[in-house]
N, C-alpha and C. Protein backbone atom coordinates (compact mmCIF):
# COMPACT_ATOMS: atom_id res chain seq x y z
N UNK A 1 33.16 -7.71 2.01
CA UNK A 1 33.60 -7.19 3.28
C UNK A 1 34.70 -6.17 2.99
N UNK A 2 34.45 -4.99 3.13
CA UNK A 2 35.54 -4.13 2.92
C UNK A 2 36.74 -4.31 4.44
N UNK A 3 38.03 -3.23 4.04
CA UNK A 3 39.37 -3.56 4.51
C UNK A 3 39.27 -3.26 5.81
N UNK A 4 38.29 -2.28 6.72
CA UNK A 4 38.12 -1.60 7.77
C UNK A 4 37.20 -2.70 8.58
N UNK A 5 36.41 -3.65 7.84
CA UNK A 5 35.76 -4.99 8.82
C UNK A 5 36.51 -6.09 8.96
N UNK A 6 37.19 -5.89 7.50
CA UNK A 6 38.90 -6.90 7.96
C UNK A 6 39.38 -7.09 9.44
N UNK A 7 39.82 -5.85 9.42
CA UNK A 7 40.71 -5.26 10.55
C UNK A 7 40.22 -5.82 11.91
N UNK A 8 38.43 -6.15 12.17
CA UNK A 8 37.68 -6.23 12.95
C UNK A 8 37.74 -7.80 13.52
N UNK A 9 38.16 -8.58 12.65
CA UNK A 9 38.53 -9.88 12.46
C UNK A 9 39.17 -11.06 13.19
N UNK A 10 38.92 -11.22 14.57
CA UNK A 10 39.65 -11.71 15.46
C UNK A 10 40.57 -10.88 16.59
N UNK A 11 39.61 -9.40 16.57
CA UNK A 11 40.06 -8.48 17.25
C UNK A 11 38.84 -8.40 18.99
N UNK A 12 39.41 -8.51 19.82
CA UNK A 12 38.68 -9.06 21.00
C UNK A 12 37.50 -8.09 21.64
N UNK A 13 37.45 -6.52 20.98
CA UNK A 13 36.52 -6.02 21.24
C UNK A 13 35.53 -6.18 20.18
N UNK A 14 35.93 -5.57 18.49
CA UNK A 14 34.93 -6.72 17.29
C UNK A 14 34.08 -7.79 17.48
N UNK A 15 34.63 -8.89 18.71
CA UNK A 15 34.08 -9.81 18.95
C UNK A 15 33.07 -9.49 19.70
N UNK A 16 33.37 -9.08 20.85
CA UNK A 16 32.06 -8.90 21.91
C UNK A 16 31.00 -7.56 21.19
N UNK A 17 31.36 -6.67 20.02
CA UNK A 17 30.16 -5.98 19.30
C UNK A 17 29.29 -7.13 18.95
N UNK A 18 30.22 -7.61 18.19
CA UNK A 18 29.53 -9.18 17.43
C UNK A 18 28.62 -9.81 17.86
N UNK A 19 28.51 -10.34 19.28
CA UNK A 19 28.02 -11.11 19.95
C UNK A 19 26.89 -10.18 20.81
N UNK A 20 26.89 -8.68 20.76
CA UNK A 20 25.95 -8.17 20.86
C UNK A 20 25.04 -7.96 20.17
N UNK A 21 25.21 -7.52 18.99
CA UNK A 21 24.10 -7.78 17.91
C UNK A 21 24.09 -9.36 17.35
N UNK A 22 22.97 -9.60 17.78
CA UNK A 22 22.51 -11.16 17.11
C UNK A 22 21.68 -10.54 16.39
N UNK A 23 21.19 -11.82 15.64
CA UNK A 23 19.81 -11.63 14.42
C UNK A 23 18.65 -11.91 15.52
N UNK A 24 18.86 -12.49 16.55
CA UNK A 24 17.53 -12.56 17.15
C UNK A 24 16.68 -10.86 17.81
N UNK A 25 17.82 -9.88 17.23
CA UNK A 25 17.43 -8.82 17.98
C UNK A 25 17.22 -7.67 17.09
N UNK A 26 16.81 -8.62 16.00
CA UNK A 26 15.94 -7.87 15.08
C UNK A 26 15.04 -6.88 14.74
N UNK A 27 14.69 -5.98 14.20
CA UNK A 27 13.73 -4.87 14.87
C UNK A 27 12.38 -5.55 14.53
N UNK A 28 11.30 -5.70 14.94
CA UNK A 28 10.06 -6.31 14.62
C UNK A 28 9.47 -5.76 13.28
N UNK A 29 9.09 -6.36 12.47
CA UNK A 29 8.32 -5.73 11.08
C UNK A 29 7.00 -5.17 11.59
N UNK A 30 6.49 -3.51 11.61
CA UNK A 30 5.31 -3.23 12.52
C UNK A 30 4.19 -3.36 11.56
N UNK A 31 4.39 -4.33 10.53
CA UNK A 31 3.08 -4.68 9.57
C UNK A 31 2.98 -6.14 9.87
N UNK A 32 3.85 -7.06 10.09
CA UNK A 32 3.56 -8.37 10.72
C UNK A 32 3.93 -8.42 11.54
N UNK A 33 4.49 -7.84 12.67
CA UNK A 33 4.56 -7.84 14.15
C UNK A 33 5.91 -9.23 14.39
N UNK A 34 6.87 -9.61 13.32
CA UNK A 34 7.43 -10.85 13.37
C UNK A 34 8.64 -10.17 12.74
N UNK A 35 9.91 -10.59 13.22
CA UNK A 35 11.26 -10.31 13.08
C UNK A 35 11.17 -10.16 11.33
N UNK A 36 12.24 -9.41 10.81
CA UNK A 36 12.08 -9.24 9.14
C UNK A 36 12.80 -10.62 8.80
N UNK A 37 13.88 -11.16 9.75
CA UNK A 37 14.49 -12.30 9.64
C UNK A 37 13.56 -13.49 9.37
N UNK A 38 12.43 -13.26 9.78
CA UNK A 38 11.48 -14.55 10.07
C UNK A 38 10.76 -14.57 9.27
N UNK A 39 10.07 -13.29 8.58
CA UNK A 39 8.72 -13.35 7.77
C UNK A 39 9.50 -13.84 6.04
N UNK A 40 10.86 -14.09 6.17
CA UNK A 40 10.78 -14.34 4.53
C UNK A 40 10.50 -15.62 3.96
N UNK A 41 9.58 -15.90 3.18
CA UNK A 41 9.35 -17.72 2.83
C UNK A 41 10.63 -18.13 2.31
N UNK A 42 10.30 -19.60 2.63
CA UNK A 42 11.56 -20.49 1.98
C UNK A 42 10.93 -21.34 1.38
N UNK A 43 10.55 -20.47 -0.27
CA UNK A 43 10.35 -21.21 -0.81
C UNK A 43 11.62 -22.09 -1.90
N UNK A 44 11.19 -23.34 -2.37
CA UNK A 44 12.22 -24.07 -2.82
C UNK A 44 11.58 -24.33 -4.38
N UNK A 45 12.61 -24.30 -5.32
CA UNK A 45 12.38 -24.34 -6.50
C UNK A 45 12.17 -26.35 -6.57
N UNK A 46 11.21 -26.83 -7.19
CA UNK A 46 11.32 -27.90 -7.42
C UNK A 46 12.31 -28.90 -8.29
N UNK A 47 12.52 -28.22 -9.85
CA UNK A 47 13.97 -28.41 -10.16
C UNK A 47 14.85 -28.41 -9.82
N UNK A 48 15.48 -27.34 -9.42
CA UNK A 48 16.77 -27.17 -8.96
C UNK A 48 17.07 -27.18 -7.66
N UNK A 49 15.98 -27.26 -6.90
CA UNK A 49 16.10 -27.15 -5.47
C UNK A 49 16.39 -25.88 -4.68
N UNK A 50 16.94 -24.71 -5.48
CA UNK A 50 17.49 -23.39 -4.77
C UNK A 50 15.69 -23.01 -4.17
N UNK A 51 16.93 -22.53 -2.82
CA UNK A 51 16.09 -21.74 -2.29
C UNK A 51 15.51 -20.20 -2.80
N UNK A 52 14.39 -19.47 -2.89
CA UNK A 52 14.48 -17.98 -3.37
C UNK A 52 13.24 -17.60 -3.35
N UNK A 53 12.89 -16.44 -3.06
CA UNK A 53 11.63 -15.49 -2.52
C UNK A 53 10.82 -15.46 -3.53
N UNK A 54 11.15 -15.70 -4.64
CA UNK A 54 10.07 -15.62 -5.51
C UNK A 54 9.96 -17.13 -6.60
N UNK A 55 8.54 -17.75 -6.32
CA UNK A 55 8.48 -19.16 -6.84
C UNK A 55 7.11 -18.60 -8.38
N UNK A 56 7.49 -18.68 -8.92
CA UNK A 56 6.18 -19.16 -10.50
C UNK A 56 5.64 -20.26 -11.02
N UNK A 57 4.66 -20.46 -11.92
CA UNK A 57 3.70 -21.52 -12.13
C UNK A 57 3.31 -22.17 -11.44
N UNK A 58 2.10 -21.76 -9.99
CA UNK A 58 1.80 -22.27 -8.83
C UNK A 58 2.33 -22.99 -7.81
N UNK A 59 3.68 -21.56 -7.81
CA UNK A 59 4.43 -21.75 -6.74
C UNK A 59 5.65 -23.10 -6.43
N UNK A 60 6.03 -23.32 -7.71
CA UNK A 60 6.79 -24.65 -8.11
C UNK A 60 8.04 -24.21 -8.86
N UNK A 61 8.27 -23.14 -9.46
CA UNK A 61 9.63 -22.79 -10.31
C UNK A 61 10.49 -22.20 -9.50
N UNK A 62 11.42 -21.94 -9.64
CA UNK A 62 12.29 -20.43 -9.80
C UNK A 62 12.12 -19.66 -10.79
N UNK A 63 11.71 -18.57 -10.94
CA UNK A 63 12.03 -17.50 -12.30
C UNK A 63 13.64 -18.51 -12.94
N UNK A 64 14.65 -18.37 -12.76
CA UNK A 64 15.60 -19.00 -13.25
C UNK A 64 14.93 -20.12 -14.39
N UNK A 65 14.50 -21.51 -13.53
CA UNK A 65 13.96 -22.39 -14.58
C UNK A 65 13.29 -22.31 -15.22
N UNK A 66 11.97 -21.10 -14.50
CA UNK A 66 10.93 -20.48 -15.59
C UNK A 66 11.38 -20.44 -16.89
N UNK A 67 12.42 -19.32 -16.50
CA UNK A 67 12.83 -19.12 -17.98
C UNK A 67 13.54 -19.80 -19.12
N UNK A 68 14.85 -21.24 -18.36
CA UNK A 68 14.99 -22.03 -18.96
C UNK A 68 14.00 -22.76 -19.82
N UNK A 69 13.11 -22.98 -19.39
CA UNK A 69 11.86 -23.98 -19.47
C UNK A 69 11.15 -22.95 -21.34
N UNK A 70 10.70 -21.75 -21.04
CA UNK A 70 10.23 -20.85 -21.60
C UNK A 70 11.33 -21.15 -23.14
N UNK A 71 12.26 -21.02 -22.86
CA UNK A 71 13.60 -20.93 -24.11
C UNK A 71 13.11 -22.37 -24.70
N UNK A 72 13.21 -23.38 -23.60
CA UNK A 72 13.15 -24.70 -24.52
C UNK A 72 12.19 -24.92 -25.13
N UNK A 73 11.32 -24.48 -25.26
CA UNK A 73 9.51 -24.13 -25.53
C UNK A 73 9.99 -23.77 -26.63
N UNK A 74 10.27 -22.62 -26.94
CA UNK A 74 10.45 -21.58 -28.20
C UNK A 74 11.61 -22.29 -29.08
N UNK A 75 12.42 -23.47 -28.67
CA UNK A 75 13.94 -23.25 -29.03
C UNK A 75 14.66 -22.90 -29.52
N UNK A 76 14.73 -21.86 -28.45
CA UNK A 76 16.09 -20.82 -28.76
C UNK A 76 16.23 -19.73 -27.23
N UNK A 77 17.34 -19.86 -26.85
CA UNK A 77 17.55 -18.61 -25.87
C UNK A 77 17.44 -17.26 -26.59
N UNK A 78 17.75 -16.06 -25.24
CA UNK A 78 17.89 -15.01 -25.89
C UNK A 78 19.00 -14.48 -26.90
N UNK A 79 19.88 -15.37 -27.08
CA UNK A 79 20.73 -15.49 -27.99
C UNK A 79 20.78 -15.92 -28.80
N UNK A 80 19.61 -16.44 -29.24
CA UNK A 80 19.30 -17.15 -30.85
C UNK A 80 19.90 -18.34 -30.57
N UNK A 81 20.85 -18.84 -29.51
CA UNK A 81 21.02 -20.09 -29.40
C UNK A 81 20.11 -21.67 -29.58
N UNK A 82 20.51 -22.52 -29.78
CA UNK A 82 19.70 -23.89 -28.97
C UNK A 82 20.04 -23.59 -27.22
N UNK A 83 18.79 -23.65 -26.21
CA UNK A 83 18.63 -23.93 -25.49
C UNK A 83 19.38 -25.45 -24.71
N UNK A 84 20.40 -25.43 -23.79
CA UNK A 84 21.33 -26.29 -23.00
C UNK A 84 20.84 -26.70 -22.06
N UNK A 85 20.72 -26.00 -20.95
CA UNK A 85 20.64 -26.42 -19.64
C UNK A 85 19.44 -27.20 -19.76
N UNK A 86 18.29 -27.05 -19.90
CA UNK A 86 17.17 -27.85 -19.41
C UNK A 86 16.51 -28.57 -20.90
N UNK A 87 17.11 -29.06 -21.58
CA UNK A 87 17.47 -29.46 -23.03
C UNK A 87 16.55 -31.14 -23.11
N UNK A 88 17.14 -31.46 -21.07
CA UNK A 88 16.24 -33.37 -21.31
C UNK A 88 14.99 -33.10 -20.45
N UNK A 89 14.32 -32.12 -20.75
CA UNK A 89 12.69 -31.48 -20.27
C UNK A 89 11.99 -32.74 -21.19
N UNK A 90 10.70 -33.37 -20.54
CA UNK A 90 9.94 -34.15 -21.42
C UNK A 90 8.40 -33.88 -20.58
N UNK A 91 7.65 -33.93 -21.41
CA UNK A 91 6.34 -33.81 -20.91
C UNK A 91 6.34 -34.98 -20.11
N UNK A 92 4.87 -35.03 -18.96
CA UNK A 92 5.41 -35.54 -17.47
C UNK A 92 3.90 -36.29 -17.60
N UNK A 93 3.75 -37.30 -17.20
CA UNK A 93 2.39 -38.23 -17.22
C UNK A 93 2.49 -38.69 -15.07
N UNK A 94 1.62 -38.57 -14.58
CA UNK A 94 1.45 -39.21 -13.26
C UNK A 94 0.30 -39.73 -12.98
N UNK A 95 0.58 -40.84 -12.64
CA UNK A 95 -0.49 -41.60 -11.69
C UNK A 95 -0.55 -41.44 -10.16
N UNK A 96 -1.35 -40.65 -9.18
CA UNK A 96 -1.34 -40.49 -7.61
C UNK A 96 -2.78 -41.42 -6.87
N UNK A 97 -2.52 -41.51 -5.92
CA UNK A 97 -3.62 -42.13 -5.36
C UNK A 97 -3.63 -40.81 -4.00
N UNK A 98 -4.89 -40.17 -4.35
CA UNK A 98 -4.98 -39.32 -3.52
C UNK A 98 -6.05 -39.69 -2.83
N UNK A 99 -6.41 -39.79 -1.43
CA UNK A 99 -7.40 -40.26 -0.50
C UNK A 99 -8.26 -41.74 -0.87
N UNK A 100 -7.14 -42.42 -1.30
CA UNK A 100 -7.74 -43.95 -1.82
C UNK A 100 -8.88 -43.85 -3.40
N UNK A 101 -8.72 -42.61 -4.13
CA UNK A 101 -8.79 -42.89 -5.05
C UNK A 101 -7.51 -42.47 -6.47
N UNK A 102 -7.28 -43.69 -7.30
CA UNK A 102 -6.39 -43.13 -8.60
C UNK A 102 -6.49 -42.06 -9.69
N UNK A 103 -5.66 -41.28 -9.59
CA UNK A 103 -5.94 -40.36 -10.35
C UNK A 103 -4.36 -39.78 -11.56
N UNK A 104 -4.62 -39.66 -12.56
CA UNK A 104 -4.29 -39.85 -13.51
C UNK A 104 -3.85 -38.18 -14.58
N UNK A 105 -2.47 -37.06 -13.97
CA UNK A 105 -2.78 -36.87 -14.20
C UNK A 105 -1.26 -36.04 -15.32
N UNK A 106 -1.86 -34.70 -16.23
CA UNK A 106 -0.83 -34.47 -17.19
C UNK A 106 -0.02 -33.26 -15.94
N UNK A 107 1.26 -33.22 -16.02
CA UNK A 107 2.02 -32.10 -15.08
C UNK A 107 2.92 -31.27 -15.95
N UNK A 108 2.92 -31.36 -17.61
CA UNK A 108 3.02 -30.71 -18.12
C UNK A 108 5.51 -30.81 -17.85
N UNK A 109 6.03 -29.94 -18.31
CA UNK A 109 7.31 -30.33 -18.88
C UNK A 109 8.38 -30.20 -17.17
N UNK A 110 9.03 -31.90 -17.37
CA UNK A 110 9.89 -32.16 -16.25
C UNK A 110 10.95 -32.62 -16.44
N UNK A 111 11.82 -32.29 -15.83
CA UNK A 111 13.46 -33.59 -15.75
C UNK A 111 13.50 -34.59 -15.59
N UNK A 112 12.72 -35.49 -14.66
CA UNK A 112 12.68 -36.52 -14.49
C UNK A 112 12.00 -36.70 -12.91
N UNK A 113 12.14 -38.11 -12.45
CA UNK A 113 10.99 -38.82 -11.36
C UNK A 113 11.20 -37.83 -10.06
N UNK A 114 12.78 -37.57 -9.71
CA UNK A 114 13.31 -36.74 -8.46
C UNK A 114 12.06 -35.12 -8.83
N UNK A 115 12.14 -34.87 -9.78
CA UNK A 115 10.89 -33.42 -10.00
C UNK A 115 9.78 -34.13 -9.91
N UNK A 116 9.29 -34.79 -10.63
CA UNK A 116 7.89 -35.15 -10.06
C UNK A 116 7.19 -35.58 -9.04
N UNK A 117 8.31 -35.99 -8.23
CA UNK A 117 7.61 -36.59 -6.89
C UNK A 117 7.31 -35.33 -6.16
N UNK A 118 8.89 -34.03 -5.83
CA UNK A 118 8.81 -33.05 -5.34
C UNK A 118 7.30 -31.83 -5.99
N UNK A 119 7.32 -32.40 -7.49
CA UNK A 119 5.96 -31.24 -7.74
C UNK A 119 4.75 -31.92 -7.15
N UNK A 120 4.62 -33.48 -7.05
CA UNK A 120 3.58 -34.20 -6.37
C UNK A 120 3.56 -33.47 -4.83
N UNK A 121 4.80 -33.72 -4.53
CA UNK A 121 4.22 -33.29 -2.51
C UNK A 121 4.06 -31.82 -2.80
N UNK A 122 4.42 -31.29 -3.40
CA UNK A 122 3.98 -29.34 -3.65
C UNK A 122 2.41 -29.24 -3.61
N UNK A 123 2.11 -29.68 -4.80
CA UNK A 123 1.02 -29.30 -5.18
C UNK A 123 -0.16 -30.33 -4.02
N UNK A 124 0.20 -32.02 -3.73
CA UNK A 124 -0.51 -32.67 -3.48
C UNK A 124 -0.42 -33.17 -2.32
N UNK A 125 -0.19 -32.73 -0.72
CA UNK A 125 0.68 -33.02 0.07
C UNK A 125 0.36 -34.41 0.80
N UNK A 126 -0.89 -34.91 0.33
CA UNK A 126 -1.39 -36.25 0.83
C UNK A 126 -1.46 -37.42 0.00
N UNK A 127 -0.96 -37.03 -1.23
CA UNK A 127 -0.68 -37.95 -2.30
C UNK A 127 0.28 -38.94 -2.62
N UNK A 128 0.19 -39.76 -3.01
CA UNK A 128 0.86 -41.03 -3.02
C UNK A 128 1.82 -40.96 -4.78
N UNK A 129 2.94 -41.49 -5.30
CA UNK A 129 3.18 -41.21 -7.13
C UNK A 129 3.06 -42.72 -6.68
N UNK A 130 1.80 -43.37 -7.70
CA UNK A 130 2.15 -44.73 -7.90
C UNK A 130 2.98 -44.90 -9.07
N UNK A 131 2.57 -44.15 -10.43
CA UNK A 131 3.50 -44.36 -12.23
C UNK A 131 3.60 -43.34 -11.85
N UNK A 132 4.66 -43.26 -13.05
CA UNK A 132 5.20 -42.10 -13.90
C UNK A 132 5.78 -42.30 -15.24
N UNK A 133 5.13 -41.16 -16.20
CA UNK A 133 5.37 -41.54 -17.54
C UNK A 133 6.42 -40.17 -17.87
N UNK A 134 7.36 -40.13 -18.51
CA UNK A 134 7.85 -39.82 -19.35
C UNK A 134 7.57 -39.39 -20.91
N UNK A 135 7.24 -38.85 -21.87
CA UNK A 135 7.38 -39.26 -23.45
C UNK A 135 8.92 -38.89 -23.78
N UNK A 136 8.95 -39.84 -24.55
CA UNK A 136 10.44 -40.09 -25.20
C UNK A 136 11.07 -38.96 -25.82
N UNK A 137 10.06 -38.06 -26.78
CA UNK A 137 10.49 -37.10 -27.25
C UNK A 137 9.96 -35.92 -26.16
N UNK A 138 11.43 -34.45 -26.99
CA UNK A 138 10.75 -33.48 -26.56
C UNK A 138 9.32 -32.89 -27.37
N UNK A 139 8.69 -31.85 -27.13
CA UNK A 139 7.68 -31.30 -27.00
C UNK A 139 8.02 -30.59 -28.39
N UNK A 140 7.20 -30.53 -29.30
CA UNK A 140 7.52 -29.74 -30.88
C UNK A 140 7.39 -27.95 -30.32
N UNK A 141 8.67 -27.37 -31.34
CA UNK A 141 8.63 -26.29 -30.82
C UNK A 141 7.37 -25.30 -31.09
N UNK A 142 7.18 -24.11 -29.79
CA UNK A 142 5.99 -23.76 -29.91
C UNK A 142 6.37 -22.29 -30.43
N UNK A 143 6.07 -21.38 -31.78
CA UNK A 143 5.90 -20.26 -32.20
C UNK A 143 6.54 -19.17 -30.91
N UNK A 144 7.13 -18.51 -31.06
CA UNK A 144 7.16 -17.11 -30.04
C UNK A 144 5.66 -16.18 -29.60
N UNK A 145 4.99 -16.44 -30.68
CA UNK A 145 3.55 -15.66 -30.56
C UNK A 145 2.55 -16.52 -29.72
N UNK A 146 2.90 -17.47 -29.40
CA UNK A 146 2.03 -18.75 -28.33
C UNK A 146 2.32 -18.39 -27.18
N UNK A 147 0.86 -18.22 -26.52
CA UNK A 147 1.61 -18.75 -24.57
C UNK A 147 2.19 -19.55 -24.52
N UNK A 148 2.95 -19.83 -23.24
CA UNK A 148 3.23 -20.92 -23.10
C UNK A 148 2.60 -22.14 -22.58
N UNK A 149 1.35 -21.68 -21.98
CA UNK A 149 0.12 -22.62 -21.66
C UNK A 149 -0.56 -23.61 -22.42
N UNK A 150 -0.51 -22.69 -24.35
CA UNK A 150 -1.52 -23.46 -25.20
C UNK A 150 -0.25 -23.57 -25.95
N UNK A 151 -0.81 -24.45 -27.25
CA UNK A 151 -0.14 -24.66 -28.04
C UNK A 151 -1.18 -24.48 -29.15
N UNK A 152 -0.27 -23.90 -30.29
CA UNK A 152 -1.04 -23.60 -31.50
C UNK A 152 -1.41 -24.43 -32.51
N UNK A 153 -3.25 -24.38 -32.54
CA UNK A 153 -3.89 -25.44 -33.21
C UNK A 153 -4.18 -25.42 -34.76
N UNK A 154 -3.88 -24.64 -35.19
CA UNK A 154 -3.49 -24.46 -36.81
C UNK A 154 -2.73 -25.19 -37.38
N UNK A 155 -2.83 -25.51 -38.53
CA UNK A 155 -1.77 -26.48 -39.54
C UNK A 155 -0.75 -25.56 -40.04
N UNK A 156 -1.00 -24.19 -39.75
CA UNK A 156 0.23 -23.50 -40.14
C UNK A 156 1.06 -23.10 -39.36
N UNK A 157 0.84 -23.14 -37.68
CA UNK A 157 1.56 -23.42 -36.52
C UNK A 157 2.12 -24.55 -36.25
N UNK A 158 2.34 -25.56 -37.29
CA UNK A 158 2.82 -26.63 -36.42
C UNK A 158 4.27 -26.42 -36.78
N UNK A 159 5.46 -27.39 -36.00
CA UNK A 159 6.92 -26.76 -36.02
C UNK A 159 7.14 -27.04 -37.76
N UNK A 160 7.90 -27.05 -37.94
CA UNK A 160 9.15 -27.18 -39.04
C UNK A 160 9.91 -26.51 -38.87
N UNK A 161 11.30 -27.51 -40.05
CA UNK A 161 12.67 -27.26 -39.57
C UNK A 161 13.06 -25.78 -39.58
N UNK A 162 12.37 -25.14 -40.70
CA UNK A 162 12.95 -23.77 -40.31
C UNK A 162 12.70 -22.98 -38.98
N UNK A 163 11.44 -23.15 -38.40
CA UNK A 163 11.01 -23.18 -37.31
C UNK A 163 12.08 -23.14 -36.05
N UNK A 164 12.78 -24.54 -35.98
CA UNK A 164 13.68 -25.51 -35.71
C UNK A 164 15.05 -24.67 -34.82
N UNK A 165 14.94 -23.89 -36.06
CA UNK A 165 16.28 -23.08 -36.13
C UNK A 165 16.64 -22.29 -35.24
């Protein structure tokens, strides 16, 4: 807020501008015919919960965790670091009972039960979490030259410590 809206600040005509422009008086978007206020999704990151306009990996990330997630994969940030923030990621096992039948399935790398339930109602909105598995360890690191989808099936892709590093 610059020094000149300061000024505006409990000043009794400021106020009644104020109260003339609302957000409800929005100009209409003339490609969706719906306030610009209105047409933006709220979508919610399942990790972290932030709200933000743009969600990845079928509509379940934030770019943010994306990329956490991506580092812990490779381990290493863009700083050659070990990867911190999302460090207790473990591959994710679920059991759902979706329309009275069990189903059993892999959801690939999570924080824990509070994310899985939220990626369950995302993806599954009539679904039930009966289990949930955890594996104890993290996920062996995957090459920089790998998607992050597959993992590399060669004996000369598999991690080691230099790898590690």
């Amino acid at each position: 807020m610059g020094a000149a809206a300061l000024a505006c600040v409990g000043c009794p005509v400021g106020q009644r501008h104020a109260e003339a422009l609302s957000l409800d008086d929005a100009k209409p978007d003339s490609k969706r015919g719906v306030s610009r206020w209105d047409s933006r999704p709220s979508g919610q990151c399942v990790r972290c919960g932030r709200r933000v306009l743009r969600l990845v990996l079928g509509h379940t990330l934030c770019p943010s965790c994306y990329n956490r997630q991506r580092e812990f994969l490779h381990g290493r940030n863009s700083k050659g670091g070990t990867p911190q923030k999302w460090a207790g990621l473990r591959q994710a096992h679920v059991e759902i009972d979706l329309h009275g039948k069990q189903q059993r399935l892999d959801i690939g790398l999570r924080s824990g039960r509070p994310e899985i339930e939220r990626f369950v109602a995302r993806r599954w909105p009539e679904a039930i979490v009966t289990r949930v598995w955890l594996d104890a360890e993290p996920p062996a690191v995957v090459p920089a030259h790998c998607p992050v989808g597959t993992a590399c099936s060669t004996a000369r892709f598999a991690a080691t410590p230099e790898m590690a590093r």
